[in-house]
C-alpha atoms as a PDB file:
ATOM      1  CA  UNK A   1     -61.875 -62.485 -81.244  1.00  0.00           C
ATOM      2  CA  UNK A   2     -64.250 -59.528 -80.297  1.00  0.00           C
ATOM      3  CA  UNK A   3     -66.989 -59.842 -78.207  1.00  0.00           C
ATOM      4  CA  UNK A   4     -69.123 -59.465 -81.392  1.00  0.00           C
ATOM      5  CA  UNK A   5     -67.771 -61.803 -82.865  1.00  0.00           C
ATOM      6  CA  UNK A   6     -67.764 -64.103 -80.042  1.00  0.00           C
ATOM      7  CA  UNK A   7     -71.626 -63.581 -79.634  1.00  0.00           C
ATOM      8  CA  UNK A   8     -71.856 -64.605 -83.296  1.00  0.00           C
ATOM      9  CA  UNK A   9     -70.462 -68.052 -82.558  1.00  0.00           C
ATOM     10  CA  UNK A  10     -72.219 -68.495 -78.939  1.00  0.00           C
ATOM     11  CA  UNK A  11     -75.797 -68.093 -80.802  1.00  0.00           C
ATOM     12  CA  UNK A  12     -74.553 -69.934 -83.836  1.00  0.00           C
ATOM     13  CA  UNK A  13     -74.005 -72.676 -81.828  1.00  0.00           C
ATOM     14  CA  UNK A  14     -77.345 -72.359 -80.144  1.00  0.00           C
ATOM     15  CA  UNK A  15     -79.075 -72.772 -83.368  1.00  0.00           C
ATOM     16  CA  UNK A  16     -80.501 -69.074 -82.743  1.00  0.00           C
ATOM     17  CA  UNK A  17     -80.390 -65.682 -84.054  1.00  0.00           C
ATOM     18  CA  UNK A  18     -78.622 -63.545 -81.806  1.00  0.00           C
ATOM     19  CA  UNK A  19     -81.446 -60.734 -81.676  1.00  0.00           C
ATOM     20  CA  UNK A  20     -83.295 -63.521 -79.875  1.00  0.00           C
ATOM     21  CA  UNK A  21     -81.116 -62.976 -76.945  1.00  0.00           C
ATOM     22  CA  UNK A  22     -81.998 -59.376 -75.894  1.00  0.00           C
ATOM     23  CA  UNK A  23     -84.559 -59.047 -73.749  1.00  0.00           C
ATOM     24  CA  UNK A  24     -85.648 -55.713 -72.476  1.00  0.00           C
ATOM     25  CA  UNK A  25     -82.071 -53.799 -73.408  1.00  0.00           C
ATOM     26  CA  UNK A  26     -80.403 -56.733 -71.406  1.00  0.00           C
ATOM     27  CA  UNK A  27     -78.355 -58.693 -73.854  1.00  0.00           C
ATOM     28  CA  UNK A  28     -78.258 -62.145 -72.317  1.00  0.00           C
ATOM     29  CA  UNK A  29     -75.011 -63.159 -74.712  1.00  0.00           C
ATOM     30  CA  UNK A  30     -72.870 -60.626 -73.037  1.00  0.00           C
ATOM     31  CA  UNK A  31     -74.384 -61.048 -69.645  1.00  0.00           C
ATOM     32  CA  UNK A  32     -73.450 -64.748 -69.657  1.00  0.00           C
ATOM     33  CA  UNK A  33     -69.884 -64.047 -71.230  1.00  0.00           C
ATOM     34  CA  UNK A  34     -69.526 -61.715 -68.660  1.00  0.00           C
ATOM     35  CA  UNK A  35     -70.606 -64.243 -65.694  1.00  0.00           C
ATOM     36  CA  UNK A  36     -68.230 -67.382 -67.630  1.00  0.00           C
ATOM     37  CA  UNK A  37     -64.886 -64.999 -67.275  1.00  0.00           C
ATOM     38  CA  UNK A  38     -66.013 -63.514 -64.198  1.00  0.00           C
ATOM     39  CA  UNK A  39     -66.016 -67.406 -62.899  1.00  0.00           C
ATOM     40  CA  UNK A  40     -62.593 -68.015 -64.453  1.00  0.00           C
ATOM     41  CA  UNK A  41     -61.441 -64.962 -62.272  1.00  0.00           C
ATOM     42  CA  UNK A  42     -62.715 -66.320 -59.439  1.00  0.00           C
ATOM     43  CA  UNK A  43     -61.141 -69.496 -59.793  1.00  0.00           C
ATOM     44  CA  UNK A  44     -57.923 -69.015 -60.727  1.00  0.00           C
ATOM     45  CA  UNK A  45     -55.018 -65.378 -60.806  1.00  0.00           C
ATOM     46  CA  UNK A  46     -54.548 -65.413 -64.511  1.00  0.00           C
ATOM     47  CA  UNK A  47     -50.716 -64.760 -65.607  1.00  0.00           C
ATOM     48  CA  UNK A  48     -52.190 -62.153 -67.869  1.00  0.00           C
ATOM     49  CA  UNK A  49     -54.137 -60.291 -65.329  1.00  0.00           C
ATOM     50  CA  UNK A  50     -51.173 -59.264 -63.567  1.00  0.00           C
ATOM     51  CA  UNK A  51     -50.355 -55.391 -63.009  1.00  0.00           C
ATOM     52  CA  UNK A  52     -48.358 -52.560 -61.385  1.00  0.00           C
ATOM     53  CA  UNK A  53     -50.795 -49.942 -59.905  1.00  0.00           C
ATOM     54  CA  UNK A  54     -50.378 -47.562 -57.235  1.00  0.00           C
ATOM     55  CA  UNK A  55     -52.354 -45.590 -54.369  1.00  0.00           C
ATOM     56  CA  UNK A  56     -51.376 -41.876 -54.868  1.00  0.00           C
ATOM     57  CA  UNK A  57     -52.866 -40.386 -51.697  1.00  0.00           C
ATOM     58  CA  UNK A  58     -52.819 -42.762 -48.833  1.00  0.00           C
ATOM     59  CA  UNK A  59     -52.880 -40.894 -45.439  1.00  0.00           C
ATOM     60  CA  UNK A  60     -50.698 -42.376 -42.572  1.00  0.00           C
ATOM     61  CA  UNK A  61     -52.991 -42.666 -40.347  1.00  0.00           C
ATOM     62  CA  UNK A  62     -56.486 -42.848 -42.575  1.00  0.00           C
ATOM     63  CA  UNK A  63     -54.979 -45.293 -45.650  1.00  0.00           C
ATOM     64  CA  UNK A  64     -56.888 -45.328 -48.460  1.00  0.00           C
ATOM     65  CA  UNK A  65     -59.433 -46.906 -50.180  1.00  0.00           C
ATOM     66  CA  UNK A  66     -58.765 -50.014 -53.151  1.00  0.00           C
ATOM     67  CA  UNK A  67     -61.217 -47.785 -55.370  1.00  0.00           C
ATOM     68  CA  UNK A  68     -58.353 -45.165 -55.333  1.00  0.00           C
ATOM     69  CA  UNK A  69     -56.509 -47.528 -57.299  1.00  0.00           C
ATOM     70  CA  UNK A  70     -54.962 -46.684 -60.594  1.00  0.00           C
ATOM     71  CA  UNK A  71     -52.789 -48.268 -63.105  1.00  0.00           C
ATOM     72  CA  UNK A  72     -48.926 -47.459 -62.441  1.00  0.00           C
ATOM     73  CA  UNK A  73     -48.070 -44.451 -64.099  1.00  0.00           C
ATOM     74  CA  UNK A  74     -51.547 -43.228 -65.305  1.00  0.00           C
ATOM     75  CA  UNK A  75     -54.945 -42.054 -64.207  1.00  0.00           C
ATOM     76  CA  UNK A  76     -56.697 -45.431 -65.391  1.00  0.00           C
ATOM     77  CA  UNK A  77     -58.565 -46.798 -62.751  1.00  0.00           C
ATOM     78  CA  UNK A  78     -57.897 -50.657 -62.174  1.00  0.00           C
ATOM     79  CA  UNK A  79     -59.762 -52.635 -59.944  1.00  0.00           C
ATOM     80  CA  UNK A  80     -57.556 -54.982 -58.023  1.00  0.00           C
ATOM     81  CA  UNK A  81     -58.239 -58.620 -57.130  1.00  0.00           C
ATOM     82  CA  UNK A  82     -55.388 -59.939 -55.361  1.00  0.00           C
ATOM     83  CA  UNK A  83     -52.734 -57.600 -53.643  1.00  0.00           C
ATOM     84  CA  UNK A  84     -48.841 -59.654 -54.420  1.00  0.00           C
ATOM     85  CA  UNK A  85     -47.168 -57.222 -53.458  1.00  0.00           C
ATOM     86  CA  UNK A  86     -46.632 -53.752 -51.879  1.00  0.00           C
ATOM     87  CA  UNK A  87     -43.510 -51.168 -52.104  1.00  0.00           C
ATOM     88  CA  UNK A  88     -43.158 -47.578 -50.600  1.00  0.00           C
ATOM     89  CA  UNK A  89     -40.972 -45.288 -52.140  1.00  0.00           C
ATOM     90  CA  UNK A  90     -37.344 -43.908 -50.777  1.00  0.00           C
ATOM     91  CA  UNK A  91     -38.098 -40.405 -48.982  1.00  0.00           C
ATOM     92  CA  UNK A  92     -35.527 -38.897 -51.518  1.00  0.00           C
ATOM     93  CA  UNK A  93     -37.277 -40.144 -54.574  1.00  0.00           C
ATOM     94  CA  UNK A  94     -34.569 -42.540 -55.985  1.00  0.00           C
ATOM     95  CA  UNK A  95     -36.578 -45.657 -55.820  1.00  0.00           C
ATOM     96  CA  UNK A  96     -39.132 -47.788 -54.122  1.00  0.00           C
ATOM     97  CA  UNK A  97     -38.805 -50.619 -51.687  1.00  0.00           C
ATOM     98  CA  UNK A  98     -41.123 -53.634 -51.021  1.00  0.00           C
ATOM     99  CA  UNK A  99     -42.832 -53.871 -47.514  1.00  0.00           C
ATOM    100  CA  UNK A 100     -45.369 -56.766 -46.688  1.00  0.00           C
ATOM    101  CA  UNK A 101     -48.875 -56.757 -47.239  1.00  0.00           C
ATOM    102  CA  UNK A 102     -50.799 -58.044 -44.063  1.00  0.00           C
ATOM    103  CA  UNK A 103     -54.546 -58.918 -42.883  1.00  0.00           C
ATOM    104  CA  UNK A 104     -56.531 -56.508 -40.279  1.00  0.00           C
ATOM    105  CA  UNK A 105     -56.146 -59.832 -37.902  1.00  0.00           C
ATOM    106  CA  UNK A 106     -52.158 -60.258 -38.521  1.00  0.00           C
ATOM    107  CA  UNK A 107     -51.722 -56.378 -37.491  1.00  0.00           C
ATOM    108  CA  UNK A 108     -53.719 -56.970 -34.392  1.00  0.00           C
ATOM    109  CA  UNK A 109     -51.760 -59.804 -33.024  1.00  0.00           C
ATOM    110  CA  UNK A 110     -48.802 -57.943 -33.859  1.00  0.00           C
ATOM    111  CA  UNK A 111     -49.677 -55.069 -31.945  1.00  0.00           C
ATOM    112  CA  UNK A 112     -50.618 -58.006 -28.905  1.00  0.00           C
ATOM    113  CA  UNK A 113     -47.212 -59.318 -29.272  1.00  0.00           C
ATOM    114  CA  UNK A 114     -45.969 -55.430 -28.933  1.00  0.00           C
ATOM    115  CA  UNK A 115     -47.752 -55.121 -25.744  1.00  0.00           C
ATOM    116  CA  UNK A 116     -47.321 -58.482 -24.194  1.00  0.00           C
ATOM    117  CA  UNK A 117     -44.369 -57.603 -22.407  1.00  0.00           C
ATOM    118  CA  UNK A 118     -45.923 -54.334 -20.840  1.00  0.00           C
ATOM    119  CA  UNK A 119     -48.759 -56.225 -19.079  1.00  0.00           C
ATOM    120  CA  UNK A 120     -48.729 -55.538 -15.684  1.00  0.00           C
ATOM    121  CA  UNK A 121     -51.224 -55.600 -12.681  1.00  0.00           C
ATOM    122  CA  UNK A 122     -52.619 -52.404 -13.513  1.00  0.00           C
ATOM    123  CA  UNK A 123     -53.859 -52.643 -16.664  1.00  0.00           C
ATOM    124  CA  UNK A 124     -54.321 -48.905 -17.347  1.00  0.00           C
ATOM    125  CA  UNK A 125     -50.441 -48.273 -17.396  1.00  0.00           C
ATOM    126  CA  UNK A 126     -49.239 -46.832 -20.318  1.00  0.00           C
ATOM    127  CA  UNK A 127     -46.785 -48.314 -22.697  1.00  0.00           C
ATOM    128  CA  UNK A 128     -44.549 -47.373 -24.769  1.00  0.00           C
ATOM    129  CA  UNK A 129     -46.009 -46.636 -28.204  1.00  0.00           C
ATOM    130  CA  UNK A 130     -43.121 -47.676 -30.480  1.00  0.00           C
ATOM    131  CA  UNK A 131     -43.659 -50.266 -32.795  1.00  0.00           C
ATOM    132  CA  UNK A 132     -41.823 -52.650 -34.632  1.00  0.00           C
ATOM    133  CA  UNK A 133     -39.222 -50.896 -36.896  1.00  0.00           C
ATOM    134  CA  UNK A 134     -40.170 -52.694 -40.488  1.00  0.00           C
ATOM    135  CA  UNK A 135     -43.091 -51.287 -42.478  1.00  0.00           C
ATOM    136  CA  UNK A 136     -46.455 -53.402 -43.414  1.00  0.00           C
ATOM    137  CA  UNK A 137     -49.483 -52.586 -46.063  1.00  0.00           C
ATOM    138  CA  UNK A 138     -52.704 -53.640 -43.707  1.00  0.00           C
ATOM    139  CA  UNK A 139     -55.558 -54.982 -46.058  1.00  0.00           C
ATOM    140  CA  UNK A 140     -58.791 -54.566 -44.162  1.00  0.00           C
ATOM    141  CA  UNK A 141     -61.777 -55.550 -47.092  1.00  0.00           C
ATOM    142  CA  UNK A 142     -61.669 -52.689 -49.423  1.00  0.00           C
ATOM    143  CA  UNK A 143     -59.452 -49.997 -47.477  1.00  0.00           C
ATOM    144  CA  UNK A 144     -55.514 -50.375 -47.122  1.00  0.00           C
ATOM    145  CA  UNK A 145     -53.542 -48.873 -44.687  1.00  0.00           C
ATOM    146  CA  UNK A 146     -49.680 -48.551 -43.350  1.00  0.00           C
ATOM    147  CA  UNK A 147     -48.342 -49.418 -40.563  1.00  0.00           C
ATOM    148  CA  UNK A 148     -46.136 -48.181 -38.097  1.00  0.00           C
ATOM    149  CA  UNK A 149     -48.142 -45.152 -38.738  1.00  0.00           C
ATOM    150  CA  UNK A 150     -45.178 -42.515 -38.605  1.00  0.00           C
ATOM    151  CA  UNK A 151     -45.085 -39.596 -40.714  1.00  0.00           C
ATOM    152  CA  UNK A 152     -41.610 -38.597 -40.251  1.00  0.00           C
ATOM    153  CA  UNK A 153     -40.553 -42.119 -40.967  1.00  0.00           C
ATOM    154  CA  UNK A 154     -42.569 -42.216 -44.186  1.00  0.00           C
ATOM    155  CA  UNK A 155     -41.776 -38.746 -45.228  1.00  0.00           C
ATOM    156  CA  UNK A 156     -45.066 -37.031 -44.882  1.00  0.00           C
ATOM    157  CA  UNK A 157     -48.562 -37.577 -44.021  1.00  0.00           C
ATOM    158  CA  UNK A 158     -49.600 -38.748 -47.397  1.00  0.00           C
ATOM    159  CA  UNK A 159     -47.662 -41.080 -49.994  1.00  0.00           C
ATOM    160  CA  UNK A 160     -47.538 -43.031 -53.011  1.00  0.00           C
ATOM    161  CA  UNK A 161     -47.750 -46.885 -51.866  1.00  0.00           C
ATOM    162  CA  UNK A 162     -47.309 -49.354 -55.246  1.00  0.00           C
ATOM    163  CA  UNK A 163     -48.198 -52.401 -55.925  1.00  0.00           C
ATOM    164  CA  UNK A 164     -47.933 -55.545 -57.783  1.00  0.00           C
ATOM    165  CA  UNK A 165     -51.844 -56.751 -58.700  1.00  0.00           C
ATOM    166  CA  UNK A 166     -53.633 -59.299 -59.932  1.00  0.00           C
ATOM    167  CA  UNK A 167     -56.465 -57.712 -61.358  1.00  0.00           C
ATOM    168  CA  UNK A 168     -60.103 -57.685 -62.242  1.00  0.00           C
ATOM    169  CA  UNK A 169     -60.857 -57.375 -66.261  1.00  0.00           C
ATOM    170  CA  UNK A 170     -63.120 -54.776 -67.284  1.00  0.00           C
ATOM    171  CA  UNK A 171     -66.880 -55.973 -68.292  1.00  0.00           C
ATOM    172  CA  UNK A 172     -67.457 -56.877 -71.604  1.00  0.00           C
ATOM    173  CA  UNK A 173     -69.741 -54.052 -72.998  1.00  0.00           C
ATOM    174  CA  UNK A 174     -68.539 -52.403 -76.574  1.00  0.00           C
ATOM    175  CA  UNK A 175     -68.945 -54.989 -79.896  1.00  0.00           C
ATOM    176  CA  UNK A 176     -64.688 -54.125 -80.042  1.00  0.00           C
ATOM    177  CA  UNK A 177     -64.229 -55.847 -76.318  1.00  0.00           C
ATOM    178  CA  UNK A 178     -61.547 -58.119 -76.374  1.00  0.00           C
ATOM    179  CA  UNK A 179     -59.334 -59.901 -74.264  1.00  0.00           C
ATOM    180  CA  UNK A 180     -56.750 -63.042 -73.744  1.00  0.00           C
ATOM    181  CA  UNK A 181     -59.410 -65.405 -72.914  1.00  0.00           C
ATOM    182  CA  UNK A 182     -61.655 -64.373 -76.286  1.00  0.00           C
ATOM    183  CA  UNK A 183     -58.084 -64.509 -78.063  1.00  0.00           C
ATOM    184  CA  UNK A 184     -56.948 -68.180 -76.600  1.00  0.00           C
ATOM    185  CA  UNK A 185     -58.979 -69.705 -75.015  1.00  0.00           C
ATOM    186  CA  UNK A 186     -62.510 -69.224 -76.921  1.00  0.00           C
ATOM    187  CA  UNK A 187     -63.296 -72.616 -76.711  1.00  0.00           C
ATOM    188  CA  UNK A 188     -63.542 -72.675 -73.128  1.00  0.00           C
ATOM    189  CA  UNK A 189     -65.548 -68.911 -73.088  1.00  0.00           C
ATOM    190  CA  UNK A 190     -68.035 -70.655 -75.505  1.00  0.00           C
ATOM    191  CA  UNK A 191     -68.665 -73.785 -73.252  1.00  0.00           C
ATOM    192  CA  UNK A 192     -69.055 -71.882 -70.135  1.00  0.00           C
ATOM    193  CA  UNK A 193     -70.756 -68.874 -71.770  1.00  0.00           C
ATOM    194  CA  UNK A 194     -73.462 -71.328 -72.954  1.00  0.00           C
ATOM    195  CA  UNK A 195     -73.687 -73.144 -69.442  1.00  0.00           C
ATOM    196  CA  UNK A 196     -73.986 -69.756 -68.175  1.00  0.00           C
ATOM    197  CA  UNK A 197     -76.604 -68.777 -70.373  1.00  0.00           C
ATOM    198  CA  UNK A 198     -78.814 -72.125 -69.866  1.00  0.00           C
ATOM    199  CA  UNK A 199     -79.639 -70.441 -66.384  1.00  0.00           C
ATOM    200  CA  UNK A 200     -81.136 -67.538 -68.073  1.00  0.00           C
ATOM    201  CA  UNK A 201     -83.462 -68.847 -71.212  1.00  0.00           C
ATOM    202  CA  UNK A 202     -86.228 -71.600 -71.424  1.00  0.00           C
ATOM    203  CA  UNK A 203     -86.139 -74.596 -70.489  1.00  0.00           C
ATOM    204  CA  UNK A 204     -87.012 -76.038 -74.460  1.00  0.00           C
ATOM    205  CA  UNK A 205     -84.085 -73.400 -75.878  1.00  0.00           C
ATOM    206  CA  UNK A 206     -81.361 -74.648 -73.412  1.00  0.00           C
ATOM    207  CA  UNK A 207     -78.236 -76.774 -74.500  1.00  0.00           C
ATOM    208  CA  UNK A 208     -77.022 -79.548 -72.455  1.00  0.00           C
ATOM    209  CA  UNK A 209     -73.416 -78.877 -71.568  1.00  0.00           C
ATOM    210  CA  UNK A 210     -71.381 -82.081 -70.288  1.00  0.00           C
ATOM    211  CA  UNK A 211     -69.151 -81.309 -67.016  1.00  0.00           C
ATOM    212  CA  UNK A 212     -66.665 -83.390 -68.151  1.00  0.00           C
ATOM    213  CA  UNK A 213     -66.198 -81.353 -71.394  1.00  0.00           C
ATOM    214  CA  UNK A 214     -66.217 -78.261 -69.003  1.00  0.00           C
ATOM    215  CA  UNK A 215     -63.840 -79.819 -66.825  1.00  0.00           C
ATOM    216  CA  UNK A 216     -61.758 -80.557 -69.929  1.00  0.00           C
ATOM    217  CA  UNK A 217     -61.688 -77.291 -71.605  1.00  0.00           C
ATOM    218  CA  UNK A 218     -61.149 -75.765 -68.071  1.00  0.00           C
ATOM    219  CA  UNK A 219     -57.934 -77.695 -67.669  1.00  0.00           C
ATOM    220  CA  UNK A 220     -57.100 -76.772 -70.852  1.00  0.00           C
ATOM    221  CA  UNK A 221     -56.942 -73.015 -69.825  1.00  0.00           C
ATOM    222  CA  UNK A 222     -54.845 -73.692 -66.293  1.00  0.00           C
ATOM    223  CA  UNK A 223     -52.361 -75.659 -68.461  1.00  0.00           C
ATOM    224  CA  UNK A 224     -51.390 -73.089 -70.389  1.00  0.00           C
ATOM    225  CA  UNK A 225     -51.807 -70.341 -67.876  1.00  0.00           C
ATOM    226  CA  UNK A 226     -49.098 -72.299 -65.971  1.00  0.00           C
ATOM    227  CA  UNK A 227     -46.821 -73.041 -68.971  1.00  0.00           C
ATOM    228  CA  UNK A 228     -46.364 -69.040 -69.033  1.00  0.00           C
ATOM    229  CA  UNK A 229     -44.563 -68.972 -65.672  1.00  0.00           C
ATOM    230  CA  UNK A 230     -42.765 -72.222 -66.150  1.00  0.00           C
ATOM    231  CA  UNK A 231     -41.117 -71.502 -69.480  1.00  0.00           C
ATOM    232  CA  UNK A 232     -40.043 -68.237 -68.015  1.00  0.00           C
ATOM    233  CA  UNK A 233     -38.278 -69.952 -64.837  1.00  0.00           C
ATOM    234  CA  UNK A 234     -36.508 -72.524 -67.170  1.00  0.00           C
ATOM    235  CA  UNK A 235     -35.849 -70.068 -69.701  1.00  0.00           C
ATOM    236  CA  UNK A 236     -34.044 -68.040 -66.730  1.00  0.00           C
ATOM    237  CA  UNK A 237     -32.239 -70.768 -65.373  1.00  0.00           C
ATOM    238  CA  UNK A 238     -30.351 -71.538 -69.118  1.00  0.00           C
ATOM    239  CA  UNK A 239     -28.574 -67.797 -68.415  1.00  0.00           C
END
């Protein structure tokens, strides 16, 4: 289903004409099917949302920010939700290599821990700067950076880092917009796309929306969004 064709069936079921639903070069029908998937995002990492993407330029001591982000491969930008997983590639080319993907908070209280043993009563003696030996993606909001910070180690002062995503979809905006919740789980979209819109129209054109028929459909969606990864692992395990 397009998103034209999905804004056919949200004002059919209002009763309405869907020119009724623009308001000052705002349509309201894709506004509110924007805000229902944008609250599926939120509440769940969709199988089908899942990516490679990479960082092309991060510095080893500045990082890079997420916005940098493009799809593996390509010069699509992707806008990333969830980091999984990170990987740095072999100095000579032949590969890449996962790393782990840390907090700001976890990097300080490793560099604590580093420290710790240096403490002495005068506090201004200097320490040796080495760090630990394995290598760690820092997420710190929307910037990313690598740690140990060594150049020589990394195989210059600016690298590919690559990652495995969960990410954001794209805003509904052309009539052609599609994606796997229009194409699966429309029944849900509609439901929440019409709660959505209720928050946005008169009081006398709203539609009451049970929560338990939310709740249902919503179910409905993390059902089968798990059945994805659990037919895989059993298919895998018949091998």
């Amino acid at each position: 289903m397009t998103l034209a064709e999905f804004r056919s069936c949200v004002a059919a079921y209002m009763q309405r004409d869907e020119t009724t639903f623009t308001y000052g070069g705002t349509n309201l029908l894709t506004q509110a099917a924007n805000m229902a998937r944008r609250w599926a995002e939120r509440k769940r990492n969709f199988e089908m949302s899942k990516c490679t993407a990479q960082i092309t330029s991060v510095h080893y001591t500045n990082g890079a920010l997420l916005s940098a982000m493009v799809l593996k491969g390509t010069a699509t930008s992707v806008a990333a939700k969830t980091l999984n997983k990170a990987f740095l590639p072999f100095t000579d080319g032949s590969g890449e290599f996962p790393i782990d993907i840390i907090t700001r908070e976890k990097h300080v209280e490793r560099i604590e821990r580093h420290y710790e043993q240096y403490i002495t009563r005068n506090p201004r003696e200097t320490a040796p700067s080495t760090m630990v030996a394995y290598f760690a993606v820092v997420r710190h909001g929307d910037y990313v950076y690598i740690c140990p910070a060594d150049s020589t180690a990394l195989g210059g002062e600016t690298l590919t880092v690559y990652f495995d995503i969960v990410r954001w979809l794209p805003d509904y905006s052309a009539n052609g917009d599609t994606d796997f919740l229009l194409t699966y789980c429309s029944d849900f979209m509609l439901v929440q796309t019409v709660y959505m819109l209720n928050f946005m129209i008169k009081e006398d054109q709203r539609i009451p929306i049970s929560n338990n028929l939310r709740a249902d459909m919503w179910q409905s969606v993390v059902e089968w969004d798990s059945s994805m990864i659990m037919n895989s692992a059993e298919d895998a395990s018949l091998e």
